[in-house]
Structure formats: structure tokens, C-alpha cells
Protein backbone atom coordinates (compact mmCIF):
# COMPACT_ATOMS: atom_id res chain seq x y z
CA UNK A 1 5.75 0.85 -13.73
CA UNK A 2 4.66 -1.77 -10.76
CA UNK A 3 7.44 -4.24 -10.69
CA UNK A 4 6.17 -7.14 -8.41
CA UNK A 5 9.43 -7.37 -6.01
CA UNK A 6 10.63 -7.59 -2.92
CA UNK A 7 12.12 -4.09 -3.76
CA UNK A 8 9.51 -2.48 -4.98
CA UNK A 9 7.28 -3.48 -1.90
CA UNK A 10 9.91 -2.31 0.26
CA UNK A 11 9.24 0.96 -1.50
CA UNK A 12 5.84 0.79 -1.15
CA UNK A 13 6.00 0.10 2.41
CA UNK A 14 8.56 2.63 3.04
CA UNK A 15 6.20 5.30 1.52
CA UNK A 16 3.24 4.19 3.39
CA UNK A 17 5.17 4.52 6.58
CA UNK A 18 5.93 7.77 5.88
CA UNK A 19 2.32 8.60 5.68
CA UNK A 20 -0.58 8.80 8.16
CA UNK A 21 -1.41 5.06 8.15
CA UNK A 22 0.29 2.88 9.51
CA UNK A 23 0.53 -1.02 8.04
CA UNK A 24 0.72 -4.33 9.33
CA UNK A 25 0.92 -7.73 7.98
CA UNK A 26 -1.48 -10.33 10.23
CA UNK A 27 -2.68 -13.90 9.56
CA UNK A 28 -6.88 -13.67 8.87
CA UNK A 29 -9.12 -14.87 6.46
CA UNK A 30 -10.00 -11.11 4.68
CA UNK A 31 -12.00 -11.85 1.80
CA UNK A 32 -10.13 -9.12 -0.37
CA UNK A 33 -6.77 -9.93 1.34
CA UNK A 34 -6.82 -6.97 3.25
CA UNK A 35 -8.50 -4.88 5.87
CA UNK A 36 -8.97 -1.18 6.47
CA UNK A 37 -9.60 0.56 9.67
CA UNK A 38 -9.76 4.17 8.39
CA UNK A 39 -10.59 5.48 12.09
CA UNK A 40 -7.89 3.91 13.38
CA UNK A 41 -5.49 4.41 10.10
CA UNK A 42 -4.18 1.05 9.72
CA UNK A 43 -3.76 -1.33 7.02
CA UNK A 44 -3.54 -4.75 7.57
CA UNK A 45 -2.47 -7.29 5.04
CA UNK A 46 -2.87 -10.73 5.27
CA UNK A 47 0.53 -11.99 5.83
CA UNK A 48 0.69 -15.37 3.85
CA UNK A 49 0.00 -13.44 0.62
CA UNK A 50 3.25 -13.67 -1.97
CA UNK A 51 4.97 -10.62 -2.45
CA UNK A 52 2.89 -10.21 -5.87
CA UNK A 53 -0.82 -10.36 -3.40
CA UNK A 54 0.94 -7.88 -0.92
CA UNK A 55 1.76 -5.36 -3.90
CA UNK A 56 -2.10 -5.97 -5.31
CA UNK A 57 -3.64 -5.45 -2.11
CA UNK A 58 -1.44 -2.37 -1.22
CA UNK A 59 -2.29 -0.76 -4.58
CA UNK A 60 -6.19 -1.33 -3.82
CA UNK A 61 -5.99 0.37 -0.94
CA UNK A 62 -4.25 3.38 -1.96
CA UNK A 63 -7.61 3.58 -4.54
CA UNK A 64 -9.54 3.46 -1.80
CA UNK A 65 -7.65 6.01 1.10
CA UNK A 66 -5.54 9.67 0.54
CA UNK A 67 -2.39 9.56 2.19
CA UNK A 68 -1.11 12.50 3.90
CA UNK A 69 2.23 12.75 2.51
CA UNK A 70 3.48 15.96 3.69
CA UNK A 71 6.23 13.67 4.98
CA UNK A 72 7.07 12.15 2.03
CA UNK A 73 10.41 11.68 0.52
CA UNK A 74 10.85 13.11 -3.24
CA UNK A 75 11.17 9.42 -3.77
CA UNK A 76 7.91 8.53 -1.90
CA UNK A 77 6.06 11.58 -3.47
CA UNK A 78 6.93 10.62 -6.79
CA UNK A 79 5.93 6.93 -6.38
CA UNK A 80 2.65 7.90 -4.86
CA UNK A 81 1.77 10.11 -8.20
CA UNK A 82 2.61 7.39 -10.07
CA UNK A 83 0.76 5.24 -8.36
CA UNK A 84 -2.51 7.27 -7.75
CA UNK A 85 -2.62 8.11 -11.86
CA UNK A 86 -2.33 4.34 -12.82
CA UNK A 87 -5.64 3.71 -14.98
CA UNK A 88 -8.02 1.67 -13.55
CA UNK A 89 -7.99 -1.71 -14.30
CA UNK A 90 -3.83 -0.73 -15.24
């Protein structure tokens, strides 16, 4: 299902712009590769990370937040399901 792409992170990124969060890709030294300002609804990715970190990072956070995706795309809604029923550890 996760293909670790430049595509498939477009994707990603499409869908999260779609949602209530918005996401950014900054230079830092995040000790999970990522930071979360839930208050503020941003994501922020460390941007040296390889496309394959970006995609891990991005899928840890959607564990950890709900998107509002009354805005989503059929596309984006269906990649979100798949994404939120992935088995942990999957």
C-alpha cells in the first residue's frame, strides 16, 4: 500500500493540504524527525529527511492527529482510510 515515492508523498501532501493542518518542511534537529503544534495545526518536517523519512514521519503523525477531511477529494478520502487502518507496526 505505502509506496515510498516522490508520488506517493505528493499524494500525501496533497491530502494533508486539503485538511485542517497545514505542513511545512524546516531544517531542525527534531528528535523524531518531526514536530507537531496541534494549537497551531501545523506539521513540520525536517527538511533534509529522504523522501522515504518524509513518508515515515508523515504516517506517524497521522497516528497521532484526526484530520478534518470534509474537504477531501474521493482520492484524498480514500488514501486517508487506507492509511488510518494500516496495522500498527504495518
Amino acid at each position: 500500500m505505502i509506496k515510498y515515492t516522490t508520488q506517493f508523498l505528493t499524494k500525501f501532501e496533497d491530502m494533508i493540504a486539503e485538511s485542517d493542518y497545514m505542513l511545512r518542511y524546516e531544517k531542525g534537529n527534531f528528535k523524531s524527525g518531526y514536530c507537531l503544534l496541534r494549537d497551531q495545526k501545523i506539521m513540520i518536517v525536517n527538511k533534509f529527511y529522504t523522501v522515504e523519512g518524509k513518508i515515515n514521519a508523515l504516517l506517524e503523525i497521522i497516528k497521532n492527529v484526526t484530520l478534518d477531511g470534509t474537504r477531501f477529494t474521493e482520492k484524498s478520502q480514500k488514501l486517508y482510510h487506507d492509511l488510518t487502518q494500516q496495522p500498527q507496526g504495518a
